[in-house]
Protein backbone atom coordinates (compact mmCIF):
# COMPACT_ATOMS: atom_id res chain seq x y z
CA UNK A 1 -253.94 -61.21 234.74
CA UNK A 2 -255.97 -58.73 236.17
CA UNK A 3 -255.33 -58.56 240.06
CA UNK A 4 -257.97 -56.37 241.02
CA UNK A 5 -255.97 -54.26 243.27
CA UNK A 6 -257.03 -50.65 242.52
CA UNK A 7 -258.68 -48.82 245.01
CA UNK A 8 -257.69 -51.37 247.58
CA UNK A 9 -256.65 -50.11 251.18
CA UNK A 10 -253.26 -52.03 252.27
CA UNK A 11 -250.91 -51.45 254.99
CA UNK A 12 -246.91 -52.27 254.87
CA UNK A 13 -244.84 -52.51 257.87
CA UNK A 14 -241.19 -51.79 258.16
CA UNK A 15 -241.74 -49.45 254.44
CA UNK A 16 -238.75 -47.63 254.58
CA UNK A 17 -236.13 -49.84 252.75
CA UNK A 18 -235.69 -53.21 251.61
CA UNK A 19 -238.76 -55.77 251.05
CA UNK A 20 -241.05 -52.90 252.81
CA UNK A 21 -240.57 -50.61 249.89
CA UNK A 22 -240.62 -52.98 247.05
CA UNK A 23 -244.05 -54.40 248.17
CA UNK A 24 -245.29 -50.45 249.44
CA UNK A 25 -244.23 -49.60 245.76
CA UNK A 26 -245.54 -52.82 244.07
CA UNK A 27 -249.04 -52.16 245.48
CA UNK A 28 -248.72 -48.68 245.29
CA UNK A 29 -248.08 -49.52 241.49
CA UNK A 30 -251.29 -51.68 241.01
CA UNK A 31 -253.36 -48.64 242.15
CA UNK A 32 -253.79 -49.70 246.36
CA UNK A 33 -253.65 -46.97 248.82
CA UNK A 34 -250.96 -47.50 250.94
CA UNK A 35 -249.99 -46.77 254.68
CA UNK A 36 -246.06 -46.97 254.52
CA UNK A 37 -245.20 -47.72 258.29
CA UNK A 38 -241.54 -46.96 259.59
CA UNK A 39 -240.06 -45.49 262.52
CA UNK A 40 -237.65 -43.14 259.86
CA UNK A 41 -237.97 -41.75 256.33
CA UNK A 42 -235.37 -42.34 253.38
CA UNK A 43 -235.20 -40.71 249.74
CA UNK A 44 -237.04 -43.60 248.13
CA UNK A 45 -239.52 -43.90 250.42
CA UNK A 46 -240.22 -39.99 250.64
CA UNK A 47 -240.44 -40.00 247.13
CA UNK A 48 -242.95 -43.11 247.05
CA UNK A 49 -245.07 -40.77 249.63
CA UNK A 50 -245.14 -38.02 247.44
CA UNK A 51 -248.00 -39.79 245.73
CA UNK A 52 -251.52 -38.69 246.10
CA UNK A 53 -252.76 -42.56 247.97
CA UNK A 54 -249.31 -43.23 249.42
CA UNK A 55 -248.61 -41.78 253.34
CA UNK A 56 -245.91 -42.38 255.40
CA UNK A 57 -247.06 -43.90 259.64
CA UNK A 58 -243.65 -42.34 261.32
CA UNK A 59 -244.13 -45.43 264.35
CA UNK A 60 -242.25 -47.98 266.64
CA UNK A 61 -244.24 -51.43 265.73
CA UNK A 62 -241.99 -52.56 268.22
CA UNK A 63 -244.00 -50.57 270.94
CA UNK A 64 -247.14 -52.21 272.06
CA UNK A 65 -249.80 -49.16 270.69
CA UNK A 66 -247.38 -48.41 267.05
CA UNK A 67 -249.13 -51.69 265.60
CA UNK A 68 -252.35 -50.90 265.72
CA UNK A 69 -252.56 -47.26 265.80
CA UNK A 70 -250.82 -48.18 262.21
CA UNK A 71 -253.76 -49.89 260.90
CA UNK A 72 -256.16 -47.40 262.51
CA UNK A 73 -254.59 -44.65 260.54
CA UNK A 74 -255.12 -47.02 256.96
CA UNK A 75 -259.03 -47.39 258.54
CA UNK A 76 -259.14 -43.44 259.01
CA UNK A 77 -257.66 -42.42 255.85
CA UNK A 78 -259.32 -45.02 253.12
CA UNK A 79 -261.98 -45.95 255.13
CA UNK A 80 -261.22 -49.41 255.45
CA UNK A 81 -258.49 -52.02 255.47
CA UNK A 82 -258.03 -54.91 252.69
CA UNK A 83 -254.18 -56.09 252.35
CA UNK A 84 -252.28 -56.09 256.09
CA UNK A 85 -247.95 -57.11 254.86
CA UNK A 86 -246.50 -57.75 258.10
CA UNK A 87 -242.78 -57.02 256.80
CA UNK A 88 -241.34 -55.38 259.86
CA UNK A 89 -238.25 -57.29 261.16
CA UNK A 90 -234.76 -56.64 262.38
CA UNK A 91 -231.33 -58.68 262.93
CA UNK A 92 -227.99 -58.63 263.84
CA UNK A 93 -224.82 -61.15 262.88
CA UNK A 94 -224.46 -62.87 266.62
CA UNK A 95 -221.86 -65.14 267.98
CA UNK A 96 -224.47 -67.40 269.04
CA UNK A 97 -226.95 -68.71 271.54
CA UNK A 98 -224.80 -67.57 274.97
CA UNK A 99 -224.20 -64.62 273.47
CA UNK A 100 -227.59 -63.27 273.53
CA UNK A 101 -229.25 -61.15 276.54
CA UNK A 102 -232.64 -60.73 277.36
CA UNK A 103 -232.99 -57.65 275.89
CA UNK A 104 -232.28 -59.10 272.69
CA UNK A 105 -234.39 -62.01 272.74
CA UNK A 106 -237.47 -59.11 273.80
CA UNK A 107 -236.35 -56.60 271.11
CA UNK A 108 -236.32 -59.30 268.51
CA UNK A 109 -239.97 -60.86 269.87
CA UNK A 110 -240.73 -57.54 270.21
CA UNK A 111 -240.02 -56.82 266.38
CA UNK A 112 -240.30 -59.67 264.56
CA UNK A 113 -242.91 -61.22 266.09
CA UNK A 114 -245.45 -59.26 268.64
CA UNK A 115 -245.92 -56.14 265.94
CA UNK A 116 -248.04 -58.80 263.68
CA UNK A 117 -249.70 -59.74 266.84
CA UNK A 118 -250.67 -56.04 267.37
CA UNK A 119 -251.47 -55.53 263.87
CA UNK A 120 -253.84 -58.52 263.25
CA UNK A 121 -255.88 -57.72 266.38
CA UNK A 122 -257.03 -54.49 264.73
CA UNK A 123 -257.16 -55.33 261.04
CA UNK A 124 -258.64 -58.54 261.23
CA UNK A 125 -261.80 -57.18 263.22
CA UNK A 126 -261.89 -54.16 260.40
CA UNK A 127 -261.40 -56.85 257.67
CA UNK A 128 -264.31 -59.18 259.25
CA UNK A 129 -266.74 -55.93 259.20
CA UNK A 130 -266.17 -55.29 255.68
CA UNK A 131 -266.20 -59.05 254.63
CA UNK A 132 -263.24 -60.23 254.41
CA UNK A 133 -258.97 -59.18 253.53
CA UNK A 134 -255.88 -60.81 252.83
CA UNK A 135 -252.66 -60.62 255.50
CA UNK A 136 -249.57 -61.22 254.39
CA UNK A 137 -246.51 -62.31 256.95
CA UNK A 138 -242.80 -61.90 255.93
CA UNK A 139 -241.18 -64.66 257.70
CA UNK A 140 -237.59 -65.90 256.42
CA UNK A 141 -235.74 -69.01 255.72
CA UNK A 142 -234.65 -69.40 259.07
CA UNK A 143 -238.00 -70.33 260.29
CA UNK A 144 -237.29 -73.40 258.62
CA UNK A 145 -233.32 -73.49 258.81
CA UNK A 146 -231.94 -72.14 262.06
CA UNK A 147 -228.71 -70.87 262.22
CA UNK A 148 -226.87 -69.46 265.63
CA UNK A 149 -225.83 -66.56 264.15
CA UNK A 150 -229.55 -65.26 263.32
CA UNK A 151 -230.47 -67.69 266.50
CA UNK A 152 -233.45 -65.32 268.21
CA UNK A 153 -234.73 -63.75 264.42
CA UNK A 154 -235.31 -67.29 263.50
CA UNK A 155 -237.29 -68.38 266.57
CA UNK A 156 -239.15 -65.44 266.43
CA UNK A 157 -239.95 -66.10 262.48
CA UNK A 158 -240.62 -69.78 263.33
CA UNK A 159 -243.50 -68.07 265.90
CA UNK A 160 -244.58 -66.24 262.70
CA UNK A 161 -245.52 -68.72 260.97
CA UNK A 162 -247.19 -70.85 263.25
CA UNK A 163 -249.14 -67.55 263.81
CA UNK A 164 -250.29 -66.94 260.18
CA UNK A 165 -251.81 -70.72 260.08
CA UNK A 166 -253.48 -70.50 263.48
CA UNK A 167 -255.17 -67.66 262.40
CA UNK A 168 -255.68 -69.07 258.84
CA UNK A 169 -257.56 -71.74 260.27
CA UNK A 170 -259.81 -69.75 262.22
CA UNK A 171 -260.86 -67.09 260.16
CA UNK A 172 -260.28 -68.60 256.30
CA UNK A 173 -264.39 -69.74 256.60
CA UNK A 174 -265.10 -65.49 256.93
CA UNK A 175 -263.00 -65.10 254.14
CA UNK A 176 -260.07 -63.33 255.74
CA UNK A 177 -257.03 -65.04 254.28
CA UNK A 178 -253.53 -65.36 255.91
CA UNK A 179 -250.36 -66.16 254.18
CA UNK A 180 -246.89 -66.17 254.51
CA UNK A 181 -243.82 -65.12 252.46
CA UNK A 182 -239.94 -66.96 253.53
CA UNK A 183 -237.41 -65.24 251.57
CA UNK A 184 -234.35 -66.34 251.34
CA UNK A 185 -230.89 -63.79 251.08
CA UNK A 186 -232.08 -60.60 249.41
CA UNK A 187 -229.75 -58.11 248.93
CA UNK A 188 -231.27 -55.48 251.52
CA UNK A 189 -229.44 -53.07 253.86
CA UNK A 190 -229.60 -56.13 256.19
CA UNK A 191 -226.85 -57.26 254.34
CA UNK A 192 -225.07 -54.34 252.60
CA UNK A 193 -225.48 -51.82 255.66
CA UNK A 194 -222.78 -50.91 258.21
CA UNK A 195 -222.43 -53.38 260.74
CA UNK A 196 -224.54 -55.91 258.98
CA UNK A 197 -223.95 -59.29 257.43
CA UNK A 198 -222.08 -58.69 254.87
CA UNK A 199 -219.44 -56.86 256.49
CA UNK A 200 -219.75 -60.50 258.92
CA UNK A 201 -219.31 -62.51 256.74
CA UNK A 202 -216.61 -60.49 255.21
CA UNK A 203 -214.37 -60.58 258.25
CA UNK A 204 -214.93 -64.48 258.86
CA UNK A 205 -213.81 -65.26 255.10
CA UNK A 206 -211.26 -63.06 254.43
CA UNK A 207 -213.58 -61.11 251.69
CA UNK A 208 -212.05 -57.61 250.50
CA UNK A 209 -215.38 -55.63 250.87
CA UNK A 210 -219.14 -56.35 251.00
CA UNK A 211 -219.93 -56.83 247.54
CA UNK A 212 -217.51 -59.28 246.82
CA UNK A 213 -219.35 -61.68 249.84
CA UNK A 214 -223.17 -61.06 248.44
CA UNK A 215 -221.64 -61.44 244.78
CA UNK A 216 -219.51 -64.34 245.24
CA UNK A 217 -218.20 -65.78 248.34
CA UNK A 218 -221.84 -65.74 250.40
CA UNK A 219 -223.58 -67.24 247.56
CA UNK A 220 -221.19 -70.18 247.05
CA UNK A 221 -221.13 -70.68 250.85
CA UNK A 222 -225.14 -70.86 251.45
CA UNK A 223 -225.93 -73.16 248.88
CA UNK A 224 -228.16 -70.56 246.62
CA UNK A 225 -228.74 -72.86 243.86
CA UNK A 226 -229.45 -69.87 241.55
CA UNK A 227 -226.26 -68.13 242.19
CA UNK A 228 -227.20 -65.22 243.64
CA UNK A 229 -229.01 -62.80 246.10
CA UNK A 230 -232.93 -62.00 245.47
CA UNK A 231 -233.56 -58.63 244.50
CA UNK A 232 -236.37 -57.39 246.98
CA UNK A 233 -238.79 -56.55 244.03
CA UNK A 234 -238.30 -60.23 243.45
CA UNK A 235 -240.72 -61.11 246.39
CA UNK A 236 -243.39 -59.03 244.61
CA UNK A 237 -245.37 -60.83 242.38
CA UNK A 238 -245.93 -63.62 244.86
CA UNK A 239 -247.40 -61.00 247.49
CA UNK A 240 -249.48 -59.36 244.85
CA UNK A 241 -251.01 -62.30 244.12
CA UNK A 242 -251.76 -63.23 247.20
CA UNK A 243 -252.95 -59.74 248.48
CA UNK A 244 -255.65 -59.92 245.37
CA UNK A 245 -258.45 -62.24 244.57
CA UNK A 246 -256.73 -64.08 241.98
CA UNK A 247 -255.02 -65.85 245.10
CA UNK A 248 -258.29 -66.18 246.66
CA UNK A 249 -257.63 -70.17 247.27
CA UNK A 250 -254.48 -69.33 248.87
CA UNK A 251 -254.34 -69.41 253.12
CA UNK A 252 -252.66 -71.16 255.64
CA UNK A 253 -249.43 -71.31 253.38
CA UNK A 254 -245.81 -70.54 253.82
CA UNK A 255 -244.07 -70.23 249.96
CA UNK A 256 -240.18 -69.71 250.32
CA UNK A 257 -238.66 -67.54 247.80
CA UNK A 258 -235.17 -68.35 248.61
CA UNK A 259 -233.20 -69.20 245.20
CA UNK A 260 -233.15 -73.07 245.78
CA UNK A 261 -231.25 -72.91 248.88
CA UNK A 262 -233.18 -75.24 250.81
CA UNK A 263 -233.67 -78.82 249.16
CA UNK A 264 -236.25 -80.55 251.70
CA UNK A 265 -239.06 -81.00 251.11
């Protein structure tokens, strides 16, 4: 399948690692200019930047301006904005609801939630202009699934995806098209990085190191019907899709990737 994607101007939030990078390389790949936003550079995505339509936003999206003055830079560089990936997002292993302050319930709105806000109100007016684009949220599982110990990422996820069908709904008739992605566990720095999950989930089990929880114990324990952690290049095709015309039916949606771990319906 052709997907049409060369020559197409996308922006990808939160670029530096992870999910970011995959889908900032996946596009990349299929011949898009990319704007890689992150507030720091890493090897990989230094070397991803090193391409001739590949440049690296150095930006907060948690400020209020680093959102849009994101998309502004895709709109000054390629003339034009046609795939927004909403991918920023950050978490932390908490003890639970009382453990939280307001400072983390604002940095995770902040993050996780406001950014798209900030990004949409610039790209979608760009995308309207030049008849039409595709956004693409990154929600999670827990918008679905709460859990205390991701107890403010999932709310603000939850407010994600209400988001991307509001807006689905009102601008799907000028053919701007908004979609969202729930993963599931993917093995990203979220989980294998100091202080993160896996070193959590480590201590609470009795695990000897980090890859023995996202190989085995974590796995077992969440119900991942496939066995295993996603791979963040895993989310790709799926975004690809829906960033090109061959997904051109596709709005209003929310498509878990998740490995079979939730079995609702």
């Amino acid at each position: 399948m052709d997907l049409a994607l060369e020559g197409k101007a996308a922006v990808v939030t939160g670029a530096s690692k992870g999910i970011g990078l995959a889908l900032a390389t996946a596009l990349a790949d299929h011949g898009a200019k990319v704007v890689a936003a992150s507030r720091s550079m890493t090897d990989e995505l230094e070397e991803l930047t090193g391409r001739p339509d590949v440049v690296h936003e150095a930006v907060d999206l948690g400020t209020v301006d680093g959102p849009g003055r994101t998309v502004e830079r895709a709109l000054r560089e390629f003339g034009g904005l046609d795939v927004l990936v909403n991918n920023v997002g950050i978490s932390l292993p908490r003890e639970g609801f009382l453990s939280l302050s307001d400072e983390d319930w604002d940095s995770s709105w902040r993050v996780n939630f406001l950014s798209a806000v900030r990004a949409c109100r610039v790209a979608i007016p760009a995308m309207l202009e030049s008849g039409g684009g595709s956004i693409i949220n990154i929600t999670s599982l827990n918008s679905r699934q709460p859990h205390p110990m991701v107890v403010e990422y999932g709310v603000a996820k939850a407010a994600l995806t209400n988001l991307t069908k509001a807006l689905s709904e009102e601008f799907a008739g000028r053919n701007v098209r908004v979609n969202a992605i729930a993963p599931g566990f993917v093995r990203t720095p979220m989980w294998t990085g100091p202080g993160g999950f896996g070193e959590h989930v480590a201590q609470l089990t009795g695990a000897a190191d980090v890859t023995e929880v996202i190989e085995s114990k974590a796995p077992e324990m969440l119900g991942i019907t496939v066995g295993r952690f996603a791979e963040p290049d895993e989310l790709c095709g799926l975004a690809l899709l829906l960033a090109s015309d061959a997904g051109r039916m596709m709005t209003g949606a929310e498509y878990l990737v998740d490995g079979g771990v939730s079995k609702t319906l």
